[in-house]
Protein backbone atom coordinates (compact mmCIF):
# COMPACT_ATOMS: atom_id res chain seq x y z
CA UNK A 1 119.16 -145.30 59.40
CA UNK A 2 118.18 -148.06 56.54
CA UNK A 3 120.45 -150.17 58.30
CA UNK A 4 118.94 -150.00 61.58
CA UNK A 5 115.19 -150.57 59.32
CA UNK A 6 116.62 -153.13 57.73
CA UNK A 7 117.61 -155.13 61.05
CA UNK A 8 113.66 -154.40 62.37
CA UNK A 9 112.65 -155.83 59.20
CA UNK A 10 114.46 -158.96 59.58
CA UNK A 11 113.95 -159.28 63.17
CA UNK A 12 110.63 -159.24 63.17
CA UNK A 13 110.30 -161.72 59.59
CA UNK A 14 112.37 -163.96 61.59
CA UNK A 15 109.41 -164.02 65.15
CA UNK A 16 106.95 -164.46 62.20
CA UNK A 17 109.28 -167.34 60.64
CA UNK A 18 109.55 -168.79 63.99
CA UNK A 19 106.16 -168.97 65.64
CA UNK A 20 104.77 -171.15 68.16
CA UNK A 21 101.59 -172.53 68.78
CA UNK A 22 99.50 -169.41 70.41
CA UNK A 23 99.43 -169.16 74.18
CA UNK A 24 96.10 -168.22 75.54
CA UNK A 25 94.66 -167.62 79.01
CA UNK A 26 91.59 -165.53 80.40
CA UNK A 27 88.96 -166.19 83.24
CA UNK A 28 88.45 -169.79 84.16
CA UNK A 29 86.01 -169.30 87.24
CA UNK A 30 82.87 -167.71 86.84
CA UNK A 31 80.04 -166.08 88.61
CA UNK A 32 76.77 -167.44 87.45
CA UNK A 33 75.12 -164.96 84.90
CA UNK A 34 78.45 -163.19 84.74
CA UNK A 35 80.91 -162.97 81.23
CA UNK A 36 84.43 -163.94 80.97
CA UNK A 37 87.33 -163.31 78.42
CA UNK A 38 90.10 -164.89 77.08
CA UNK A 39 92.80 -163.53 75.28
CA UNK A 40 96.24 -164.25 73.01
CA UNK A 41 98.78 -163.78 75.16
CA UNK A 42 101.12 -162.70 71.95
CA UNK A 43 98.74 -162.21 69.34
CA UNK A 44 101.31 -162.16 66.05
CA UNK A 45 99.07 -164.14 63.91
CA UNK A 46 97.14 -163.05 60.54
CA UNK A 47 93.85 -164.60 61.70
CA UNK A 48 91.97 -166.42 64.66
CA UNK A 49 88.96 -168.58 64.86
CA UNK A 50 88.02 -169.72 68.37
CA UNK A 51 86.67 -173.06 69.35
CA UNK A 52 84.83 -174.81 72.37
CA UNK A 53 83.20 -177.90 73.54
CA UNK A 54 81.69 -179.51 76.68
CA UNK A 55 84.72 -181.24 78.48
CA UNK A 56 82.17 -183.78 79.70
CA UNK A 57 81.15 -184.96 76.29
CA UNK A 58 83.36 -186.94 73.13
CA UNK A 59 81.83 -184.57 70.81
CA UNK A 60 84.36 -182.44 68.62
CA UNK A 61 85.65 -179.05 69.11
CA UNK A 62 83.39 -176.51 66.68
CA UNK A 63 83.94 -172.95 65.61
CA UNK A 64 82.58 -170.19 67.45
CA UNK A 65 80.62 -167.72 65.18
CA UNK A 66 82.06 -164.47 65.34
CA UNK A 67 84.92 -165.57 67.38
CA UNK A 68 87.78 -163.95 64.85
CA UNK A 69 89.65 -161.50 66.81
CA UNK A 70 92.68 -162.49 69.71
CA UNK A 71 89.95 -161.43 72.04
CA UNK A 72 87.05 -163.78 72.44
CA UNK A 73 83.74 -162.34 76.03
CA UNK A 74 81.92 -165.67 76.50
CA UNK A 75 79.03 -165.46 78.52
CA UNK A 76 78.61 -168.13 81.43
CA UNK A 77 75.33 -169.72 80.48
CA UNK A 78 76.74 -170.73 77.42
CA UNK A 79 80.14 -171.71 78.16
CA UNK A 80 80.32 -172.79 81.53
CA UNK A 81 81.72 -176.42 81.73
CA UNK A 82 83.53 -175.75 78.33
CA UNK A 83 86.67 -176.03 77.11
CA UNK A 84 87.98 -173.15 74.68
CA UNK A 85 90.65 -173.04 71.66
CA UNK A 86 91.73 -170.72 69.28
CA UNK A 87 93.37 -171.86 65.93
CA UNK A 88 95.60 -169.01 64.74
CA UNK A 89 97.00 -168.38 60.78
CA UNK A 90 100.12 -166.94 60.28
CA UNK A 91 101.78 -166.69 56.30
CA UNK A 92 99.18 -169.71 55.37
CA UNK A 93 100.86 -171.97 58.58
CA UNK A 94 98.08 -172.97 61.32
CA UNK A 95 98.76 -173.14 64.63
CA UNK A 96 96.80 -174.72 67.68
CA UNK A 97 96.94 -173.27 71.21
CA UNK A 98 96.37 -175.54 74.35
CA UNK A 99 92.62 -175.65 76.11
CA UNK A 100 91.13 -173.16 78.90
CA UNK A 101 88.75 -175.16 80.94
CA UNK A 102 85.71 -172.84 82.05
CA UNK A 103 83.88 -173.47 85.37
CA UNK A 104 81.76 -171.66 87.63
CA UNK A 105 81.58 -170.61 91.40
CA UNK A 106 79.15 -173.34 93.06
CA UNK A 107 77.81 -173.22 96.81
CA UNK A 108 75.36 -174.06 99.10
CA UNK A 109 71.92 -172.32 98.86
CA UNK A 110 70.87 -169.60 101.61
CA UNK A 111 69.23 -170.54 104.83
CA UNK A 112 68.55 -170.28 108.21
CA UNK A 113 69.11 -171.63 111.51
CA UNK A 114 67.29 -170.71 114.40
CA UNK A 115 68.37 -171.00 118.88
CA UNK A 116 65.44 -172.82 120.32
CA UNK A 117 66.20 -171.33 123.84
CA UNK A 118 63.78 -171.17 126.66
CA UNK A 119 60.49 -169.52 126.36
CA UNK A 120 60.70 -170.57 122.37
CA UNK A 121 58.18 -172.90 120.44
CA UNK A 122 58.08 -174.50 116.88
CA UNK A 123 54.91 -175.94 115.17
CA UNK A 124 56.16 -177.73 112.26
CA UNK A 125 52.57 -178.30 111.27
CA UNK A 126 51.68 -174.60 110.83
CA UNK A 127 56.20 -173.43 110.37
CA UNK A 128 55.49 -171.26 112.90
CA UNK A 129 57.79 -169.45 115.97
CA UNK A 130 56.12 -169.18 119.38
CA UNK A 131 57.80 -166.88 121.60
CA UNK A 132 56.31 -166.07 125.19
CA UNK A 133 56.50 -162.68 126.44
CA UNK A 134 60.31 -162.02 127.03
CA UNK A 135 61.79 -164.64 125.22
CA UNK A 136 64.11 -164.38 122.11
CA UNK A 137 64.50 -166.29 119.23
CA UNK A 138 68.05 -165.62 117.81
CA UNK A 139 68.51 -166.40 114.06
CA UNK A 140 71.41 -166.77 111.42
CA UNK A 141 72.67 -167.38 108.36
CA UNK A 142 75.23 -170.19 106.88
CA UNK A 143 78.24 -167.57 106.62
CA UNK A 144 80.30 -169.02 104.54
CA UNK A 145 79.86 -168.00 101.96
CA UNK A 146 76.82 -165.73 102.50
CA UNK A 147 79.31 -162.75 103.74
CA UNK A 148 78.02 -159.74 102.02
CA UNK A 149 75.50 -157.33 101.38
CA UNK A 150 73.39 -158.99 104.25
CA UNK A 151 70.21 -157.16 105.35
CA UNK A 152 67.42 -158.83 107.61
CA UNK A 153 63.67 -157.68 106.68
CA UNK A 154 60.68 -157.62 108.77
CA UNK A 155 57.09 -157.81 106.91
CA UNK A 156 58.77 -156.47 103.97
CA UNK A 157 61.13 -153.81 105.49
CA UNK A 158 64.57 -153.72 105.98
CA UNK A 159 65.32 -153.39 109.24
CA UNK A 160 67.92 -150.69 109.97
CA UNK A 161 71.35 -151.78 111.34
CA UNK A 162 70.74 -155.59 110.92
CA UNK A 163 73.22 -156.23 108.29
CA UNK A 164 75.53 -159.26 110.01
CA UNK A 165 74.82 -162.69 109.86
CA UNK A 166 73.04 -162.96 113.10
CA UNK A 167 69.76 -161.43 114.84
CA UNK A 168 67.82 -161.57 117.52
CA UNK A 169 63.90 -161.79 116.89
CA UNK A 170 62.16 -159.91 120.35
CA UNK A 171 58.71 -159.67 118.25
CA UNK A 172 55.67 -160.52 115.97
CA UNK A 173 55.95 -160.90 112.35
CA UNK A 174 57.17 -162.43 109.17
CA UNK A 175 61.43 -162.33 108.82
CA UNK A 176 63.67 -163.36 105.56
CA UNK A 177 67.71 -162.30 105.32
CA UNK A 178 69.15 -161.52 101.88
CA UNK A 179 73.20 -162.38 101.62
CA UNK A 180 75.21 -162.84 98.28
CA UNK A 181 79.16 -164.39 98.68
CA UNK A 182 81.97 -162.09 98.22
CA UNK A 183 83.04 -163.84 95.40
CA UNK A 184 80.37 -163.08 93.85
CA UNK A 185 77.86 -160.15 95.49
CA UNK A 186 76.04 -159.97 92.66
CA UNK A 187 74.60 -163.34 93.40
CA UNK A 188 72.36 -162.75 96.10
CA UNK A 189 69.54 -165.20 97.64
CA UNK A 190 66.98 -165.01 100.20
CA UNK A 191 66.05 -167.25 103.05
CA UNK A 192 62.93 -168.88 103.35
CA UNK A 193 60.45 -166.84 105.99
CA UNK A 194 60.51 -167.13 109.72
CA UNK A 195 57.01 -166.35 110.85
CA UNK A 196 57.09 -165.52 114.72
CA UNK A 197 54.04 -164.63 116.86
CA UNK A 198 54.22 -163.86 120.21
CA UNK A 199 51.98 -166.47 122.70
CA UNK A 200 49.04 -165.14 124.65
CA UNK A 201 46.83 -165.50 127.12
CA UNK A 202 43.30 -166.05 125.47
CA UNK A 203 40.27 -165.11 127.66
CA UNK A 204 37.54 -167.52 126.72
CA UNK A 205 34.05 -166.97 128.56
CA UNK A 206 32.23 -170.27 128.78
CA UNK A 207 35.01 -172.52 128.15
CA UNK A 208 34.72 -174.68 125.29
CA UNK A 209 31.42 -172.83 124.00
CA UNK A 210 33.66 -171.49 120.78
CA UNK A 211 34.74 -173.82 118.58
CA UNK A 212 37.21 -173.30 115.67
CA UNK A 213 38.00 -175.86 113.13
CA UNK A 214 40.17 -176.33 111.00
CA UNK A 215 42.99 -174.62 113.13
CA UNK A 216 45.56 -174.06 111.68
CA UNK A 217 44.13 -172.65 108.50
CA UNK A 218 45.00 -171.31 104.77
CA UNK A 219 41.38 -171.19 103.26
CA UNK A 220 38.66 -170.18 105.89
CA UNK A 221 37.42 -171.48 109.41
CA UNK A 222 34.49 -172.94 110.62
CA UNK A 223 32.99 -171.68 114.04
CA UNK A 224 30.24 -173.62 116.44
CA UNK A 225 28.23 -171.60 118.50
CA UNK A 226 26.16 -173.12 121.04
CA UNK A 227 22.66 -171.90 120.49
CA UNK A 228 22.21 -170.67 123.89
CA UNK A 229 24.56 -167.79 123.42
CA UNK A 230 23.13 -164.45 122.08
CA UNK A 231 26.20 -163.36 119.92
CA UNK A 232 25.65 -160.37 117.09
CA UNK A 233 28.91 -159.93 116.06
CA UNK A 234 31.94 -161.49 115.53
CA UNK A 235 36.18 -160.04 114.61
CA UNK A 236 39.03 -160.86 114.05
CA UNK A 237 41.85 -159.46 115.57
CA UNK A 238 45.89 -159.69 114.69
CA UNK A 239 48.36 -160.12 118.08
CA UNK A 240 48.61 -156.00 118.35
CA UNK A 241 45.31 -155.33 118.93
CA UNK A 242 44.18 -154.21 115.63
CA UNK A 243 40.92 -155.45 114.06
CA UNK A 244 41.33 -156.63 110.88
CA UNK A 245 37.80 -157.56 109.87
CA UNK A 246 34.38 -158.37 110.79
CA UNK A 247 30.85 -158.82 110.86
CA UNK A 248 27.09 -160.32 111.77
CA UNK A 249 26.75 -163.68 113.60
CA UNK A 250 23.68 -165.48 112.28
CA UNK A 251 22.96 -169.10 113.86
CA UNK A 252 25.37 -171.19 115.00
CA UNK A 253 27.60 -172.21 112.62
CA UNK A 254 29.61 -169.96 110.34
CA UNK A 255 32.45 -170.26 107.83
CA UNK A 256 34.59 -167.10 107.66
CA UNK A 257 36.90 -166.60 104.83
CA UNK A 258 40.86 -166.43 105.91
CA UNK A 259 41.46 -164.91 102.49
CA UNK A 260 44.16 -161.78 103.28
CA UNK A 261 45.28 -162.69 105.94
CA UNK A 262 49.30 -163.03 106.20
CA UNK A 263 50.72 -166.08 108.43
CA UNK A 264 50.65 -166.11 111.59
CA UNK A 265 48.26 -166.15 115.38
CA UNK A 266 44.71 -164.02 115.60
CA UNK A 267 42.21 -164.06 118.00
CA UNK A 268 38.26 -164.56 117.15
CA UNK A 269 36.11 -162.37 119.15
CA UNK A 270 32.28 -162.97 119.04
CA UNK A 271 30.11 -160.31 120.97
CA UNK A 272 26.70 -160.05 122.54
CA UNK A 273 24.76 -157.66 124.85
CA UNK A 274 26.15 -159.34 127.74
CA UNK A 275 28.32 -161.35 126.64
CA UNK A 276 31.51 -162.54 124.75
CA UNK A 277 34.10 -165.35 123.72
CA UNK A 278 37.23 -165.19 122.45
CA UNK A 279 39.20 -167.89 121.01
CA UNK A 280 42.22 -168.46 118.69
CA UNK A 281 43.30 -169.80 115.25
CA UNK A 282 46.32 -169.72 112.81
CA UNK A 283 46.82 -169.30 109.58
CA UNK A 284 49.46 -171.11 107.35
């Protein structure tokens, strides 16, 4: 039995006797705001300080505060594009291990392309979607890499079931798509928003008596009534039906505050005792 204690004694004096400079590895790729770790492969050594520097720069390799132990969690903000060291001790002999260069996933932002098929407009002015009644406007996203956790919204809501990187718009209202790569799915990004309205048919009594400047909008609108017309009242009116505001027409030219409103198509009613105009505006 001492024999056999004796022999584990000197076996492991002579690995200590006989060391190498320390192999290390650990996580090289990174997900943005993710951590990493790198490790001692065979950590026999009395004590470890770990090192780093930017690979892009001359400047010298500098201790990492902290960074004693065989085990060394680096976050990514900090070390990505660094290269990482460990200097080991072992019976008052130092030993240097190789470099681990650190990098991070990269790709291309999030967006959108749309099918400009029949039926389909595309103001560029206002970055608005015409569709006339019927038509489709069918929409995806640049997969790869946006492969996961896709949903599609509409005004805000997810919209149940649309969860691959395609869909078809059939109606009104304000679209984004959020997506993440599988590499990393906790990276996820949004598109920018596809504002559709659907076209319509505007009755307009008297022809070029409403006037509605400037169209399209973001502030407020200015309206020219001929003075011949006995309007009272004027509203305004989103692409369902619904009216979303109103009020008293007094002379002939108003300004009417857009402030509210989302973007998109409305119609501008004005009413009299026996008689109306309707025209439309956007807002962008």
């Amino acid at each position: 039995m001492k024999t056999t204690i004796l022999l584990l004694l000197i076996t492991i004096s002579v690995i200590k006797l006989n060391a190498q400079n320390p192999d290390i590895t650990g996580d090289t790729l990174l997900c943005p705001n993710s951590n990493g770790t790198a490790y001692v492969i065979d950590p026999i050594y009395d004590s470890y300080q770990w090192f780093y520097k930017y690979w892009f720069t001359s400047d010298d390799f500098v201790p990492i505060e902290g960074a004693t132990d065989p085990v060394f969690v680096y976050d990514w903000f900090t070390y990505d594009q660094a290269l990482l060291k460990v200097v080991a001790n072992l019976n008052g002999q130092v030993y240097e291990s190789d470099t681990l260069q650190i990098d991070s996933y990269a790709w291309l932002p999030i967006y959108y392309m749309a099918e400009m098929g029949e039926g389909v407009t595309y103001d560029p002015l206002t970055e608005v979607y015409t569709l006339e009644p019927g038509a489709v406007l069918p929409v995806s996203i640049n997969n790869p890499p946006y492969d996961t956790l896709i949903q599609w919204y509409l005004n805000g809501n997810p919209i149940p079931g649309a969860d691959s990187s395609s869909y078809v718009i059939k109606e009104a209202g304000t679209y984004w798509a959020t997506a993440a790569p599988s590499f990393c799915p906790n990276n996820s990004s949004t598109t920018f928003d596809i504002v559709v309205v659907i076209a319509v048919k505007v009755p307009v009594v008297d022809k070029g008596s409403l006037k509605i400047y400037p169209n399209p909008s973001s502030g407020s609108i200015n309206l020219e009534v001929p003075g011949d017309k006995q309007f009272t009242g004027y509203s305004i009116i989103d692409l369902s039906g619904k009216v979303l505001r109103g009020g008293n027409v007094s002379g002939t030219h108003m300004n009417v505050s857009l402030d509210g409103l989302e973007k998109g198509q409305y119609l501008f009613r004005l009413d009299g005792i026996n008689e109306s105009a309707t025209g439309s505006f956007i807002v962008n």
